[in-house]
C-alpha atoms as a PDB file:
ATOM      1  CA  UNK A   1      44.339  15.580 -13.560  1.00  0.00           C
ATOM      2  CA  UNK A   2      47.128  13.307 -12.434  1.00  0.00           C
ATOM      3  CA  UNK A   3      46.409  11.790  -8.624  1.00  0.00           C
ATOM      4  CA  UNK A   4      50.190  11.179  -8.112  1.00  0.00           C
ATOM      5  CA  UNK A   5      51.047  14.905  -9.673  1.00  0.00           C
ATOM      6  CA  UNK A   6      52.249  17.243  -7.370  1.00  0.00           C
ATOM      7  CA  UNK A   7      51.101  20.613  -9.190  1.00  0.00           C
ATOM      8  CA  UNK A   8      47.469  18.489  -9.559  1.00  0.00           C
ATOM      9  CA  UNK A   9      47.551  18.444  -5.991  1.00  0.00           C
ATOM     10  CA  UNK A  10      48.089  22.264  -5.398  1.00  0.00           C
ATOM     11  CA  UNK A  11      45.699  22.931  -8.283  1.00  0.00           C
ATOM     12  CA  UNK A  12      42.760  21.197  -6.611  1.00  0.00           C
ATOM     13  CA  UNK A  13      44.145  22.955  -3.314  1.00  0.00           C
ATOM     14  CA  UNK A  14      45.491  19.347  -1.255  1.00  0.00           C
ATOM     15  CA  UNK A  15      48.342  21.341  -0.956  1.00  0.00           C
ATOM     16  CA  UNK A  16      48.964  24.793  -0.558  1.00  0.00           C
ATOM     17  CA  UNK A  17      50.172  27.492  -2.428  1.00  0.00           C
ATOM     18  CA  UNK A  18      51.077  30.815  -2.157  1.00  0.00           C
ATOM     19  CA  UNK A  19      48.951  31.189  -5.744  1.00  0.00           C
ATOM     20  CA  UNK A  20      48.909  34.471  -7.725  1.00  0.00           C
ATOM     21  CA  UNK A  21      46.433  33.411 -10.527  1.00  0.00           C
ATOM     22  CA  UNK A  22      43.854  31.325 -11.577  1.00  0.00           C
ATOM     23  CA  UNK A  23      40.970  30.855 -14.061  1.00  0.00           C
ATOM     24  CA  UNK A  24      39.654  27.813 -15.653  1.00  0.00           C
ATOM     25  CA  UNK A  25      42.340  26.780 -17.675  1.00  0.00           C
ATOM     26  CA  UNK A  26      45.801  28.117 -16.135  1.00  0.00           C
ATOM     27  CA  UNK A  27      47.002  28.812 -12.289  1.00  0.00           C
ATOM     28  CA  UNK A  28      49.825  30.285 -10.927  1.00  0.00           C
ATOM     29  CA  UNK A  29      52.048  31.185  -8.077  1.00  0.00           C
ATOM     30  CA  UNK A  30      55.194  31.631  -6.375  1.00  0.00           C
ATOM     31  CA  UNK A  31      58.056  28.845  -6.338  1.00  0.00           C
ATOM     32  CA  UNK A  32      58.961  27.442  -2.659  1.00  0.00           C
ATOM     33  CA  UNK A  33      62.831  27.556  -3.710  1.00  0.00           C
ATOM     34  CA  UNK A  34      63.194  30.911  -5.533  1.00  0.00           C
ATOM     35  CA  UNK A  35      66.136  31.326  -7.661  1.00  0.00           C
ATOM     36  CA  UNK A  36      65.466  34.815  -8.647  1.00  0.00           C
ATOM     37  CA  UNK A  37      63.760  38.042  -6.165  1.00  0.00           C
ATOM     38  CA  UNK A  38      60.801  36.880  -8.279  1.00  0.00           C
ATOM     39  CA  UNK A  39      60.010  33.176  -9.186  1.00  0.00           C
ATOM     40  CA  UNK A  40      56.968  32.118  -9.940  1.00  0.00           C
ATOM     41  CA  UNK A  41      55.289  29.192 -12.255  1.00  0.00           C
ATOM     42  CA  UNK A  42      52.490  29.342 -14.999  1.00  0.00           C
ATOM     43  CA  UNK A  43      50.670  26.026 -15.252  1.00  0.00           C
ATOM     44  CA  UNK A  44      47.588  24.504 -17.162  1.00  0.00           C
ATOM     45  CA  UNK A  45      45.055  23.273 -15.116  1.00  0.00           C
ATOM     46  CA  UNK A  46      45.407  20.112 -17.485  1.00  0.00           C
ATOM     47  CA  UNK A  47      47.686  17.981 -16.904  1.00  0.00           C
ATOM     48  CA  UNK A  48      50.707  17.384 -19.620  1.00  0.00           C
ATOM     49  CA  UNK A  49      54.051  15.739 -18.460  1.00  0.00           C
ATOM     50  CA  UNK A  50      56.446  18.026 -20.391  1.00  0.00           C
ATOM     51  CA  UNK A  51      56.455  20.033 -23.154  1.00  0.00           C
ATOM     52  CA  UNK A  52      57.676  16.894 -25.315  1.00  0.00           C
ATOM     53  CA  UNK A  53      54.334  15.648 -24.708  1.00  0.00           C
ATOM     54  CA  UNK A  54      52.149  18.412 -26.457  1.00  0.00           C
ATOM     55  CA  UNK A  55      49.898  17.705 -29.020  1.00  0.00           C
ATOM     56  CA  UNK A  56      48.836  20.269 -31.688  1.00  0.00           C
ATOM     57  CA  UNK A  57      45.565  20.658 -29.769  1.00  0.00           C
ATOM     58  CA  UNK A  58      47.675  21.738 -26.683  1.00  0.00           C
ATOM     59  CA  UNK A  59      48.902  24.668 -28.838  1.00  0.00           C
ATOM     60  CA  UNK A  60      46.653  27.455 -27.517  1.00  0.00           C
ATOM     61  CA  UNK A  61      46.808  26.024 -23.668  1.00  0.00           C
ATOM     62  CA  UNK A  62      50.314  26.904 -23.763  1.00  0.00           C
ATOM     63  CA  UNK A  63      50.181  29.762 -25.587  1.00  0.00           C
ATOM     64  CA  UNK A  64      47.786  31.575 -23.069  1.00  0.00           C
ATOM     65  CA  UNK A  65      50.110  29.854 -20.190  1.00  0.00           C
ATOM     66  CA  UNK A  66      52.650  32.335 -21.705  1.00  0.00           C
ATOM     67  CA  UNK A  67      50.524  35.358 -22.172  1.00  0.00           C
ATOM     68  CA  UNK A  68      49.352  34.933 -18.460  1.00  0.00           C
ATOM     69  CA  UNK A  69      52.953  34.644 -17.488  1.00  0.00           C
ATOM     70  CA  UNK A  70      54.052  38.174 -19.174  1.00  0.00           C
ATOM     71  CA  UNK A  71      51.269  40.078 -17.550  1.00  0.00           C
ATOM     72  CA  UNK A  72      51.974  38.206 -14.122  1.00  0.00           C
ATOM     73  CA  UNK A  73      55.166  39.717 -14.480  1.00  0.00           C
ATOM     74  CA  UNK A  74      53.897  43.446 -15.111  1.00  0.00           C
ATOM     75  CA  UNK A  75      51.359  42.893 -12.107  1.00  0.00           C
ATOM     76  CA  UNK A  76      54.338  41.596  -9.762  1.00  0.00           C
ATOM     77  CA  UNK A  77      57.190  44.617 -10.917  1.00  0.00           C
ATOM     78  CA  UNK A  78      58.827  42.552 -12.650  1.00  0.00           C
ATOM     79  CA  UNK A  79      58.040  44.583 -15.925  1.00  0.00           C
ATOM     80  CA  UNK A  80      59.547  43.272 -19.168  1.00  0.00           C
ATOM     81  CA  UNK A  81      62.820  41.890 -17.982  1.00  0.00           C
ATOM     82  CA  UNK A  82      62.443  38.756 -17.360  1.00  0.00           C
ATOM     83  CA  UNK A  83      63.190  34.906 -18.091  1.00  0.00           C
ATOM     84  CA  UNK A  84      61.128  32.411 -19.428  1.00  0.00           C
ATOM     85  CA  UNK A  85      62.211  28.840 -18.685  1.00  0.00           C
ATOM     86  CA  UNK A  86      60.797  25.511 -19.549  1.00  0.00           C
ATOM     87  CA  UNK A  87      62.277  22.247 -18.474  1.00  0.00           C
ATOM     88  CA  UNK A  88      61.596  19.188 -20.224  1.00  0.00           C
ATOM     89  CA  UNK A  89      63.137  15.656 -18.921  1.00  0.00           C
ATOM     90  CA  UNK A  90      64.705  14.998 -15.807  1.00  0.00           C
ATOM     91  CA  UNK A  91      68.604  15.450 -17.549  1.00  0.00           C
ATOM     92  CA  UNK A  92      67.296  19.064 -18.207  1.00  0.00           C
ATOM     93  CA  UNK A  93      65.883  19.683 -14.575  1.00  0.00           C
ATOM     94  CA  UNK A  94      62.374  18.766 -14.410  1.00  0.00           C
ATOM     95  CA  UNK A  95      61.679  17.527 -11.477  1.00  0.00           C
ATOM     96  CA  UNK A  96      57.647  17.259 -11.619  1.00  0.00           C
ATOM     97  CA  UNK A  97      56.420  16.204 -14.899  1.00  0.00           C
ATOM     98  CA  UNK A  98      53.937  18.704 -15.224  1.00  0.00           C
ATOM     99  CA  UNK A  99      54.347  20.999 -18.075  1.00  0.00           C
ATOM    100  CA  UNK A 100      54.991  24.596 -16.248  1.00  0.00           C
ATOM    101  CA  UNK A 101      56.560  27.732 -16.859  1.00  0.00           C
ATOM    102  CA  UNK A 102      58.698  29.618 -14.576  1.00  0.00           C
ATOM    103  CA  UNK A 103      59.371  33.497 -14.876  1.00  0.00           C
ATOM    104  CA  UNK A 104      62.147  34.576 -12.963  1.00  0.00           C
ATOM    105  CA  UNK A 105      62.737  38.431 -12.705  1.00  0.00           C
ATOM    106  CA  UNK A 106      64.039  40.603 -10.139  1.00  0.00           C
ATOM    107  CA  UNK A 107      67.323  41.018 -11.134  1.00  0.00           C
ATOM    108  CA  UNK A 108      70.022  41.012 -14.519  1.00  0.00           C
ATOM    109  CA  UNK A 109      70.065  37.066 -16.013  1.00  0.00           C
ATOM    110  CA  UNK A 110      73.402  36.003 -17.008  1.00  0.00           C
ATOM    111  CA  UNK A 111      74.081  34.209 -20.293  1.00  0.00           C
ATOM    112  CA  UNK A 112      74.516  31.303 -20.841  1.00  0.00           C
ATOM    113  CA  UNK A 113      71.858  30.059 -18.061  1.00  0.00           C
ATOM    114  CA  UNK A 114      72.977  26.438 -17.952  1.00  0.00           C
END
């Protein structure tokens, strides 16, 4: 855990959440600023700045970061249309450097996103 990390914070429960999951490697729940009917973010419990700073051994953290997210998204009726986005770097819209996933469902996606 990161002291200065925002989604540490919510993760040890200094700030609140409106959280949908949690076991004892991932949590979850639903953005502040939704840009989709549902929003919500998949993150590890430990703490990576981006996905440019994985390391092999961070392979199967983020793989069951994704798994949670699609069955989130069946739980929520969001069913299997949704989008997966990860940010990495502040040019690409990260804004905290905490490796998370957001799903966004609800509605059709456009393409392209950006």
């Amino acid at each position: 855990m990161d002291n200065n990390c925002l989604f540490c914070k919510i993760i040890k429960g200094d700030i609140p959440s409106d959280k949908i999951y949690e076991d004892d490697d991932v949590f979850a729940f639903w953005d502040i600023a939704p840009q989709a009917p549902k929003h919500f973010l998949v993150i590890p419990k430990k703490h990576i700045s981006g996905p440019a700073a994985m390391t092999a051994e961070d392979e199967q953290l983020i793989g069951k970061v994704i798994r949670v997210g699609a069955e989130l998204a069946r739980r929520n009726d969001i069913g299997d249309n949704f989008r997966v986005v990860f940010n990495n770097g502040e040019g690409a819209g990260q804004t905290v450097f905490h490796i998370h996933m957001h799903i966004l469902g609800g509605r059709n996606m456009g393409w392209p996103p950006g």
